[in-house]
N, C-alpha and C. Protein backbone atom coordinates (compact mmCIF):
# COMPACT_ATOMS: atom_id res chain seq x y z
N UNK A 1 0.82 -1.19 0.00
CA UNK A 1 0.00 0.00 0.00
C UNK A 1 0.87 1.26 0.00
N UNK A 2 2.03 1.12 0.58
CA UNK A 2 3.02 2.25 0.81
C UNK A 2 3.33 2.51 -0.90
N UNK A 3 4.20 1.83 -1.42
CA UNK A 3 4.52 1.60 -2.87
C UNK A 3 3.26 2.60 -3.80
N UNK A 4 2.11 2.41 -3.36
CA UNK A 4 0.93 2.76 -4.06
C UNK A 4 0.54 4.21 -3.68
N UNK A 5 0.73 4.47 -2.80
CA UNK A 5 0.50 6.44 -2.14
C UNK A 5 2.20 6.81 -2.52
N UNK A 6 2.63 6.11 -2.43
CA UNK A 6 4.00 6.82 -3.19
C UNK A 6 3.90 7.18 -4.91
N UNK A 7 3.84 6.11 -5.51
CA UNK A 7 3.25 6.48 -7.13
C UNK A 7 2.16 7.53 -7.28
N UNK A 8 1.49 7.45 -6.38
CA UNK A 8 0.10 8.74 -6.77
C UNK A 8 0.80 9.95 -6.44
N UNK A 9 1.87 10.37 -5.37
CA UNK A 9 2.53 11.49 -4.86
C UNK A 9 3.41 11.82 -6.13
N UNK A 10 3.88 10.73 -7.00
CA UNK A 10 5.18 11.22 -8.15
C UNK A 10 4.17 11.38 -9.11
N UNK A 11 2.55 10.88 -8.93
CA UNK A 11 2.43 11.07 -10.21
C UNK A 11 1.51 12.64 -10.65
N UNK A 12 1.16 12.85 -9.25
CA UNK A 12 0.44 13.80 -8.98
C UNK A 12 1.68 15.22 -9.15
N UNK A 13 2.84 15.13 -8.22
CA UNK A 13 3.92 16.23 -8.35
C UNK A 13 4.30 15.75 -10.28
N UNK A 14 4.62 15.18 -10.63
CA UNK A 14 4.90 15.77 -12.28
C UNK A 14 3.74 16.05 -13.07
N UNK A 15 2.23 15.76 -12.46
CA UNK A 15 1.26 16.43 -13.16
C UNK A 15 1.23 18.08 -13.08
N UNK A 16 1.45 18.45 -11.77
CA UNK A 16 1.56 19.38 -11.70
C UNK A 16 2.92 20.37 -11.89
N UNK A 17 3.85 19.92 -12.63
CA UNK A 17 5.14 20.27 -12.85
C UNK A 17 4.68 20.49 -14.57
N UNK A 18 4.37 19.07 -15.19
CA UNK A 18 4.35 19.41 -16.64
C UNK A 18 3.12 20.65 -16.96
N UNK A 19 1.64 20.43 -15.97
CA UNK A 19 0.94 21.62 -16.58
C UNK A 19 0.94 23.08 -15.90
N UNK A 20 1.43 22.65 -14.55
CA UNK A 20 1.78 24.04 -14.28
C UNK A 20 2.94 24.87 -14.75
N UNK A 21 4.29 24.08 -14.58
CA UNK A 21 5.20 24.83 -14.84
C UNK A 21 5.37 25.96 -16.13
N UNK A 22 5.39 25.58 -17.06
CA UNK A 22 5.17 26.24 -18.35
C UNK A 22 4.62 27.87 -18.15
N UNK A 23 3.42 27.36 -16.94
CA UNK A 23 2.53 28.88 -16.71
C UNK A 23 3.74 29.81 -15.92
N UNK A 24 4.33 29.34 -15.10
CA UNK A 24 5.24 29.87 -14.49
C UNK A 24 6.55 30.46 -15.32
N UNK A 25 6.88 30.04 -16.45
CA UNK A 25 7.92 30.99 -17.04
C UNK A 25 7.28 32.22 -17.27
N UNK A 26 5.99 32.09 -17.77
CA UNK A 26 5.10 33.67 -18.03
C UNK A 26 5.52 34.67 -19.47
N UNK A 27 4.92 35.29 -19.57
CA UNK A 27 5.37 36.36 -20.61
C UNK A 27 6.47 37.16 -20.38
N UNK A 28 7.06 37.73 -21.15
CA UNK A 28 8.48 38.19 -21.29
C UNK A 28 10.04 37.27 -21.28
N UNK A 29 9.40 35.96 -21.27
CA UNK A 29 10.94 35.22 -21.03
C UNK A 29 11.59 35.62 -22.43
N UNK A 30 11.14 35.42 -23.24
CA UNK A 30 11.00 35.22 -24.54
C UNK A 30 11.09 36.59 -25.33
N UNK A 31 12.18 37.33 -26.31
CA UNK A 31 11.61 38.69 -26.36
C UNK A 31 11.62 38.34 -27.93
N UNK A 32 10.98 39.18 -28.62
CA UNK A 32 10.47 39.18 -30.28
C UNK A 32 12.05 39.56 -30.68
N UNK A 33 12.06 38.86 -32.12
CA UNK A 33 13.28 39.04 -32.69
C UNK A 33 13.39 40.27 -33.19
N UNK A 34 14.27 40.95 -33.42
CA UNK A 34 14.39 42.11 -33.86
C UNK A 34 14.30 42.31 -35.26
N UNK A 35 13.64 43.91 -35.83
CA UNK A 35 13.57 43.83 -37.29
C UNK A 35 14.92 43.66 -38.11
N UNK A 36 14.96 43.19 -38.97
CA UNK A 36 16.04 42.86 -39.63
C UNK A 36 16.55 44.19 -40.99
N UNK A 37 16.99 44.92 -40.18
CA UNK A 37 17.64 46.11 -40.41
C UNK A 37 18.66 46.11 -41.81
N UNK A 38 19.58 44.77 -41.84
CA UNK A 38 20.23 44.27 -42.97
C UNK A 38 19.85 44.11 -43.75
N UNK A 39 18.93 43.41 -43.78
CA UNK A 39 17.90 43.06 -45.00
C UNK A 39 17.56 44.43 -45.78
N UNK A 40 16.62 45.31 -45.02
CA UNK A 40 16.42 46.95 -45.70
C UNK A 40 17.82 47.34 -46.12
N UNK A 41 18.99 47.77 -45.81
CA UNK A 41 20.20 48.25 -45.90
C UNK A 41 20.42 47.22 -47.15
N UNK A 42 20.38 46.43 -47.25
CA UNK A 42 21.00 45.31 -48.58
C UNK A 42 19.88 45.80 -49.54
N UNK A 43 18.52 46.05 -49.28
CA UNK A 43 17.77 46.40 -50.73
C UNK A 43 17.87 47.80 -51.29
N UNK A 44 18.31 48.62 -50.26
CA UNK A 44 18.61 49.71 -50.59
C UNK A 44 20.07 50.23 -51.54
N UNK A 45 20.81 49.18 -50.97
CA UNK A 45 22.30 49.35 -51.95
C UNK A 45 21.59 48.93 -53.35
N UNK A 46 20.79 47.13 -52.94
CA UNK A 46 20.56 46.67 -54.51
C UNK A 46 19.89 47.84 -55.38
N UNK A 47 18.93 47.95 -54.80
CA UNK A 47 18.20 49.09 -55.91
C UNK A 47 17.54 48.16 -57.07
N UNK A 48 16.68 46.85 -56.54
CA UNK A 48 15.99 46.02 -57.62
C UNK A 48 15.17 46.69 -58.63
N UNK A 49 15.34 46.59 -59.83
CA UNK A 49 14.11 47.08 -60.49
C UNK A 49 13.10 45.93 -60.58
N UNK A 50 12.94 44.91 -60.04
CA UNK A 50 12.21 43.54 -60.29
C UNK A 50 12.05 43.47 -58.65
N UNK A 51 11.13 43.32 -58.06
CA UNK A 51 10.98 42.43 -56.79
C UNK A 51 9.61 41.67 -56.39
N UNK A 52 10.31 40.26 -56.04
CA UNK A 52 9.22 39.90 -55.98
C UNK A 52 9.15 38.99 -54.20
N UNK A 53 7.46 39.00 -54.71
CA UNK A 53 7.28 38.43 -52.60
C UNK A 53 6.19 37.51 -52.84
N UNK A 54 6.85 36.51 -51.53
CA UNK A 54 5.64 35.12 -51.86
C UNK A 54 6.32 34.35 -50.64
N UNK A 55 6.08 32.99 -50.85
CA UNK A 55 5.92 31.79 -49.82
C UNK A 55 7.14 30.95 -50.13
N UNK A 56 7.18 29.72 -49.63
CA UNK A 56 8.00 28.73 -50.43
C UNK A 56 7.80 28.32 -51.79
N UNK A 57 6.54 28.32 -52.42
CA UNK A 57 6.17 28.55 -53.65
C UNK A 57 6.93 29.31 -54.87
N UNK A 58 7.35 30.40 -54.46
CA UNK A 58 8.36 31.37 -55.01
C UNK A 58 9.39 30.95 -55.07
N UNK A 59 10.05 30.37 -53.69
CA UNK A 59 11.20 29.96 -53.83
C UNK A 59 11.73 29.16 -54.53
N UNK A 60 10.56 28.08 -54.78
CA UNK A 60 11.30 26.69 -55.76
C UNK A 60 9.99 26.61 -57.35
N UNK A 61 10.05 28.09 -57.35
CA UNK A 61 9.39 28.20 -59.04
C UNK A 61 9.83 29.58 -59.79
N UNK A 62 11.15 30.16 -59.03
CA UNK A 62 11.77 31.34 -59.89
C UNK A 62 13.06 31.21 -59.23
N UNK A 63 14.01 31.35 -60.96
CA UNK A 63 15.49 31.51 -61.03
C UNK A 63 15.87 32.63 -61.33
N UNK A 64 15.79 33.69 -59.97
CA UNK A 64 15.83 35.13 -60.03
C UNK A 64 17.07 35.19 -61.01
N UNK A 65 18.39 34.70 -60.75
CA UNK A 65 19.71 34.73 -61.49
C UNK A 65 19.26 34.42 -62.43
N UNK A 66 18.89 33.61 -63.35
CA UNK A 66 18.23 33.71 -64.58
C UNK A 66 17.71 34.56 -65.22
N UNK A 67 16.90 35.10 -64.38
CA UNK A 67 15.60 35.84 -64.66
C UNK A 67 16.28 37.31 -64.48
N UNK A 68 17.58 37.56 -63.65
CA UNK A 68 18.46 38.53 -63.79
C UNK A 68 19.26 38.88 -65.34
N UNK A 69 19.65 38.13 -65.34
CA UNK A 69 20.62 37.40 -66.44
C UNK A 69 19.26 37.84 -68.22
N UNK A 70 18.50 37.21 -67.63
CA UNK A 70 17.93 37.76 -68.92
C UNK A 70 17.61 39.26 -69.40
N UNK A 71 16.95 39.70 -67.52
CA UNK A 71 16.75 41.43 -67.64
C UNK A 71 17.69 42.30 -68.07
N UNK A 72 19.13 41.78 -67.30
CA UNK A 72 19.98 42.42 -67.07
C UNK A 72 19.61 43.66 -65.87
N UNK A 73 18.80 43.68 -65.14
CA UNK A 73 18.05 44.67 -64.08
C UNK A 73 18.60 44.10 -62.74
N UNK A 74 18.94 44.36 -62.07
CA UNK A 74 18.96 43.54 -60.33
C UNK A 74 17.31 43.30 -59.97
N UNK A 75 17.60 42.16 -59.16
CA UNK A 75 16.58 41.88 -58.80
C UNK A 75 16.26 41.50 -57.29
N UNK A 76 15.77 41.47 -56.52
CA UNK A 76 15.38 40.97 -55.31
C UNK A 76 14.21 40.15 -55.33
N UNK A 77 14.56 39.25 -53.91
CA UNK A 77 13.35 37.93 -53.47
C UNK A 77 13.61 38.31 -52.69
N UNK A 78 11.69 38.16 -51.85
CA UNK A 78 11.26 38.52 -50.31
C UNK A 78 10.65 37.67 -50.02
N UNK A 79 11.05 36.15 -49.64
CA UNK A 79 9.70 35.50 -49.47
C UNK A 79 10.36 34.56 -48.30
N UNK A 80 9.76 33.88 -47.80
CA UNK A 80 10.07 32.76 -46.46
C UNK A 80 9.02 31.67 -46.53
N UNK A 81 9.41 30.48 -46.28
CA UNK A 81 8.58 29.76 -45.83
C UNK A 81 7.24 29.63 -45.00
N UNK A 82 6.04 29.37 -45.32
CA UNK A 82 4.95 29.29 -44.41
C UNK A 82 4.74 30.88 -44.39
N UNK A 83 4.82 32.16 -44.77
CA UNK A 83 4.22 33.61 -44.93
C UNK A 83 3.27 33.33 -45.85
N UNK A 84 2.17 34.26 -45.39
CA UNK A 84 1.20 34.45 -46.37
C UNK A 84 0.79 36.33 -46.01
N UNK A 85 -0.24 36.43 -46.56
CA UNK A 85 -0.66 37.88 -46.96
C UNK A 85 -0.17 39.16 -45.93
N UNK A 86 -0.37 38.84 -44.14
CA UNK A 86 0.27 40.24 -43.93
C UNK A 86 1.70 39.53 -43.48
N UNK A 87 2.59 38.80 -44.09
CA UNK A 87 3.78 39.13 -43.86
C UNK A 87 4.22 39.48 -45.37
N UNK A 88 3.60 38.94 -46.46
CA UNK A 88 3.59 39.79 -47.46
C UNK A 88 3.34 41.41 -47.44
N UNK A 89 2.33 41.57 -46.93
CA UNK A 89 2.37 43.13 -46.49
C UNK A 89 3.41 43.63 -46.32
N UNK A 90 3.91 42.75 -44.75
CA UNK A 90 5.26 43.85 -44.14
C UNK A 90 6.21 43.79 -44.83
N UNK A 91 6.87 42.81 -45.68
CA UNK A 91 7.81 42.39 -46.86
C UNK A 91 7.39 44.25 -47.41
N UNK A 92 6.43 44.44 -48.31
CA UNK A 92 6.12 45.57 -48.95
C UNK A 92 6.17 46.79 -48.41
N UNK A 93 5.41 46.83 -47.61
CA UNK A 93 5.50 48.24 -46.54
C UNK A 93 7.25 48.47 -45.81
N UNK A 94 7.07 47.45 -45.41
CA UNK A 94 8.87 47.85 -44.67
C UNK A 94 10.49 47.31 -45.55
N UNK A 95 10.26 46.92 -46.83
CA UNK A 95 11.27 46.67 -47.22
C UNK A 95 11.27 47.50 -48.74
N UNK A 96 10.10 47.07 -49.00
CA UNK A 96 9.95 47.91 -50.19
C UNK A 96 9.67 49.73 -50.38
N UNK A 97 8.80 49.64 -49.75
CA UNK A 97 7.92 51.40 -49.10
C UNK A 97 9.41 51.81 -48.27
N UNK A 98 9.68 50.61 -47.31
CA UNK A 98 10.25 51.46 -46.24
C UNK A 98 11.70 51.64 -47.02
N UNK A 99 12.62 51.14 -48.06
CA UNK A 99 13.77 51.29 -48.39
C UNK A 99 13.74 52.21 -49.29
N UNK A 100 12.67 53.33 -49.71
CA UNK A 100 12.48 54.17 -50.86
C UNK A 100 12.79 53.89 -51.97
N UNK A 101 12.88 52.69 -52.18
CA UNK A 101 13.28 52.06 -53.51
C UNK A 101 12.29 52.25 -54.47
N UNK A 102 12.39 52.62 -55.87
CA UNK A 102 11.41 52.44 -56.85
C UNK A 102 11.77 51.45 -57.87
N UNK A 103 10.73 50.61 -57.80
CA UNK A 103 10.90 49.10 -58.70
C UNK A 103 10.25 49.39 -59.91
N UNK A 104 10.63 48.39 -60.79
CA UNK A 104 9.60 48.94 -62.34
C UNK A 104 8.38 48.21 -61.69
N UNK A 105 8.52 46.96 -61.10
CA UNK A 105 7.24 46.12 -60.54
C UNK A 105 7.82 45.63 -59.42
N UNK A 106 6.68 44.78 -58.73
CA UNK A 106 6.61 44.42 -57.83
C UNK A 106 5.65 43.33 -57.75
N UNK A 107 6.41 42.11 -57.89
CA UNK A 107 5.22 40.74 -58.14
C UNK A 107 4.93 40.21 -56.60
N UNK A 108 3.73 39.65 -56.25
CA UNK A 108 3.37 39.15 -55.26
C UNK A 108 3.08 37.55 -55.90
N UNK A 109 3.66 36.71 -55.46
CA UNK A 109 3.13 35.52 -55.78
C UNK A 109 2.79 34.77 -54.89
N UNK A 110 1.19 34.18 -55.04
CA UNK A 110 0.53 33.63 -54.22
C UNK A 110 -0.70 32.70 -55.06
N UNK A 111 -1.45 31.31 -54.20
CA UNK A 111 -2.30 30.43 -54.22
C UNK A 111 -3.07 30.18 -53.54
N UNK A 112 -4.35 29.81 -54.07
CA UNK A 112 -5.47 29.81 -53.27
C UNK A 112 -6.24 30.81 -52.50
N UNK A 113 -6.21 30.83 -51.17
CA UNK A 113 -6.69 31.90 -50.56
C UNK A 113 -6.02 32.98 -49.94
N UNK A 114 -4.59 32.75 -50.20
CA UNK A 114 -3.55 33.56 -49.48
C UNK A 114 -3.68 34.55 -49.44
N UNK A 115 -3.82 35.46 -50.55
CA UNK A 115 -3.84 36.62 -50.96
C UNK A 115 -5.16 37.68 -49.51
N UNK A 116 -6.33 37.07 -49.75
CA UNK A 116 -7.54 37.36 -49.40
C UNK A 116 -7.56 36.75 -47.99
N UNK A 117 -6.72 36.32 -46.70
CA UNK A 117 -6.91 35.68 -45.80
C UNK A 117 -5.96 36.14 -44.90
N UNK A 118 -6.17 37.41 -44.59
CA UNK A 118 -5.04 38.48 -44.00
C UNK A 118 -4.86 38.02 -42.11
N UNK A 119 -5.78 36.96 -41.81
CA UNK A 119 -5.35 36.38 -40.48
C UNK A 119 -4.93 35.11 -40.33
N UNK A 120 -4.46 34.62 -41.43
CA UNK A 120 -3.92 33.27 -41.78
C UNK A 120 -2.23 33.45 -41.50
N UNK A 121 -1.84 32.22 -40.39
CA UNK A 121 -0.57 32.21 -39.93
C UNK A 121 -0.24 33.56 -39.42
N UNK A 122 -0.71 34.15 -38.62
CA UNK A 122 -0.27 35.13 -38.32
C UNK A 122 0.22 35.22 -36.54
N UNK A 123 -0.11 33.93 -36.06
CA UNK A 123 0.08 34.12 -34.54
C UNK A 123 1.02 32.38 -34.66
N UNK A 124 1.86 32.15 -33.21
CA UNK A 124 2.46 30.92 -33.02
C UNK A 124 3.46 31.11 -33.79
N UNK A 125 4.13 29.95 -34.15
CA UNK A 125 5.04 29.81 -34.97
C UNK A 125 5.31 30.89 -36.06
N UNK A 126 4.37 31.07 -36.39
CA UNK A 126 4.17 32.10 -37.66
C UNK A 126 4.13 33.19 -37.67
N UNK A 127 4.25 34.15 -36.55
CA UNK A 127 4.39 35.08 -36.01
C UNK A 127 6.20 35.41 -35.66
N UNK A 128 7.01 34.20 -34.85
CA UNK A 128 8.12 34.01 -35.23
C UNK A 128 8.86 34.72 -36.27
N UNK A 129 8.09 34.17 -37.33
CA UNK A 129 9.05 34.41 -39.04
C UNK A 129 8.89 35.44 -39.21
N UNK A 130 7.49 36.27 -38.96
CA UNK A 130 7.00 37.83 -39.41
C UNK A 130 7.63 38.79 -38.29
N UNK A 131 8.19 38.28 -36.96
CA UNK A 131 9.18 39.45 -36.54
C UNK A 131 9.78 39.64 -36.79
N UNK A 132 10.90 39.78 -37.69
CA UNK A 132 11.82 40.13 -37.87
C UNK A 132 11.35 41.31 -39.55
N UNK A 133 10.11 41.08 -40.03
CA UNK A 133 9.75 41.82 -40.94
C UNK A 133 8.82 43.35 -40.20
N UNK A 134 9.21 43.11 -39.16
CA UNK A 134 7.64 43.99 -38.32
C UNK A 134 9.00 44.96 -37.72
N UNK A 135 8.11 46.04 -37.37
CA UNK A 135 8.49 47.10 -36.70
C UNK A 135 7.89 47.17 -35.26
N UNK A 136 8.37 47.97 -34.07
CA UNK A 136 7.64 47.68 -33.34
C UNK A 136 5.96 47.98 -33.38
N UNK A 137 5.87 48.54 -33.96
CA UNK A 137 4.37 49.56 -34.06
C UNK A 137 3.95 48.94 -35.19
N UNK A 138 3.17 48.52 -35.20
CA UNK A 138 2.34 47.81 -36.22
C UNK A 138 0.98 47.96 -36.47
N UNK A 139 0.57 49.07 -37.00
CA UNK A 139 -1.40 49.15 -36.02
C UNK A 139 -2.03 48.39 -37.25
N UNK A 140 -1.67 48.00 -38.36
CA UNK A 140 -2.30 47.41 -39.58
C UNK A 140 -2.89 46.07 -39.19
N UNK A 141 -1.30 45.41 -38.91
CA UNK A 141 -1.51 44.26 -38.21
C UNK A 141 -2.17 43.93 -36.51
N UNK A 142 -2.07 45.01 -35.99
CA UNK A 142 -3.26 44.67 -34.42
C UNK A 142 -4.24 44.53 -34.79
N UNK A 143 -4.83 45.29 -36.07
CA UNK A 143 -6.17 45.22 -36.52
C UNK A 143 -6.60 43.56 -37.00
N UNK A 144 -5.30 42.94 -37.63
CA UNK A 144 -5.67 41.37 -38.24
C UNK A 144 -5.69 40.86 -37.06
N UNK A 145 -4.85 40.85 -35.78
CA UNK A 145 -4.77 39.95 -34.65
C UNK A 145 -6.04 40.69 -33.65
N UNK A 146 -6.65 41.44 -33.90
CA UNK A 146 -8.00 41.97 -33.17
C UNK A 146 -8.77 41.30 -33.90
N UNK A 147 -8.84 40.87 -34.98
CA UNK A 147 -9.92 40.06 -36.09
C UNK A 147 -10.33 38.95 -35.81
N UNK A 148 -8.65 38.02 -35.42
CA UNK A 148 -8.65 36.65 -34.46
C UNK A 148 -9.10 36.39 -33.37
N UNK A 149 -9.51 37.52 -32.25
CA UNK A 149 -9.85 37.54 -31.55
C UNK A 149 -11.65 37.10 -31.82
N UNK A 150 -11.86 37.16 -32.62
CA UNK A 150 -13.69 36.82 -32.53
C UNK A 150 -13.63 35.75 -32.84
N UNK A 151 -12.95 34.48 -33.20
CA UNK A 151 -12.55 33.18 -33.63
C UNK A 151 -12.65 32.61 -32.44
N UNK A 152 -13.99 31.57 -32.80
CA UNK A 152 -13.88 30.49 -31.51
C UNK A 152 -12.35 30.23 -30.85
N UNK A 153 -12.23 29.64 -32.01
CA UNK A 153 -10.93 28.83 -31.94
C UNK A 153 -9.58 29.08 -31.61
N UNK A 154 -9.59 30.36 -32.15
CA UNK A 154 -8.50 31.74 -31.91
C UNK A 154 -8.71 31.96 -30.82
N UNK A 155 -10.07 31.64 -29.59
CA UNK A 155 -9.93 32.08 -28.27
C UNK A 155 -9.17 31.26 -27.66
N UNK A 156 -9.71 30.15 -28.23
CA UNK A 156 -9.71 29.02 -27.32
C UNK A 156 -8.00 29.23 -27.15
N UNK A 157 -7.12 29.11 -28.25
CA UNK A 157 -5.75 29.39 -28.88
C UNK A 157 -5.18 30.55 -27.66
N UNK A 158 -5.75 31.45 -27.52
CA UNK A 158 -4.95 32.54 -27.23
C UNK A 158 -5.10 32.65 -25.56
N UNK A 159 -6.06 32.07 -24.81
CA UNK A 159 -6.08 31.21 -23.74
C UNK A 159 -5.11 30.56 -23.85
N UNK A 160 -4.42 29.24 -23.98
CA UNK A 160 -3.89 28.29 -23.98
C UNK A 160 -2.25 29.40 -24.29
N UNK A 161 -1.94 30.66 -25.32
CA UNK A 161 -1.00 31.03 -24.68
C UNK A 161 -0.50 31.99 -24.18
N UNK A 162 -1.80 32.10 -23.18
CA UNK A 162 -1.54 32.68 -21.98
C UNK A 162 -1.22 31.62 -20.73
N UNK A 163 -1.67 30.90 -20.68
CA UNK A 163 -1.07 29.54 -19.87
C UNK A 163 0.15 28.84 -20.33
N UNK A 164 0.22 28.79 -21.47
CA UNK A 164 1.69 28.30 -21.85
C UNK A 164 2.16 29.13 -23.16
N UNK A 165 2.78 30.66 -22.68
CA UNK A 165 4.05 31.74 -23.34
C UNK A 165 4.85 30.83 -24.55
N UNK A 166 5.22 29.47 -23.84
CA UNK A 166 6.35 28.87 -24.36
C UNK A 166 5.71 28.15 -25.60
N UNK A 167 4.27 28.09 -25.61
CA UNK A 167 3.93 27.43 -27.13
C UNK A 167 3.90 28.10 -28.20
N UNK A 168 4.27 30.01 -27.96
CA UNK A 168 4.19 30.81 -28.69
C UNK A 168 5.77 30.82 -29.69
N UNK A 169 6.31 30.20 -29.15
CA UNK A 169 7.80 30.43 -29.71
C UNK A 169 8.13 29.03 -29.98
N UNK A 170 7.65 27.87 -30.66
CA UNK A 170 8.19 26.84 -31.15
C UNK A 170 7.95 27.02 -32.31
């Protein structure tokens, strides 16, 4: 019987270790990556007359060097894995807008609903990738993550990381 109130005591202290603890690191362990300052400074030397912004899609269906090579124009790619529409945004507004660069164009390449689905990937993981495109002040985007907020599901979500900070950054 001893053996048996002992197992319920280990099993009870790591229940409460795996779901509490997590709550206990709290907000701020974790700070947002910083905007990526290089990136603007590198498009600004380039001076693309061609730029284009998209997803992984972009990445493995244009041979900018090619596609250089034929213009003879410089060119720039803005795109990352898993982004869709407002990190496309900030790609535009802060690299493009924000480097005063004037392009002859500016292609957005995108599928399906991307384009039109401005609260898609925008929190968790995916939020991650878009700091470093964000400034601190963002009121375009509070407006998409105020949007999420009326989402069942997005509650349920944004509960869960407020109890666990640390699921926000994997």
């Amino acid at each position: 019987m001893k053996s048996r109130s002992h197992a319920y005591i280990r099993l009870v202290l790591f229940c409460t270790v795996i779901l509490l603890g997590p709550c206990l690191l709290g907000p701020g362990l974790f700070t947002p990556r910083e905007f990526d300052s290089l990136l603007l400074e590198r498009i600004r030397e380039r001076n693309p007359e061609y730029v284009f912004i998209g997803d992984s899609m972009l990445l493995t269906r244009l041979d900018h060097e090619r596609f250089e090579s034929l213009t003879g124009s410089p060119t720039s790619v803005l795109a990352a894995h898993g982004l869709t529409s407002a990190g496309w945004f900030l790609m535009f507004k802060n690299f493009v807008v924000g480097a005063e660069i004037k392009p002859r164009v500016v292609w957005i390449f995108f599928r399906d609903y991307g384009l039109s689905w401005p609260n898609y990937r925008t929190t968790g993981s995916y939020l991650e990738k878009m700091e470093p495109l964000m400034h601190a002040e963002e009121p375009l985007l509070d407006l998409v993550w105020d949007r999420n907020k009326y989402s069942s599901t997005v509650s349920i979500s944004e509960v869960l990381l407020q109890l666990y900070p640390l699921q926000k950054h994997h």
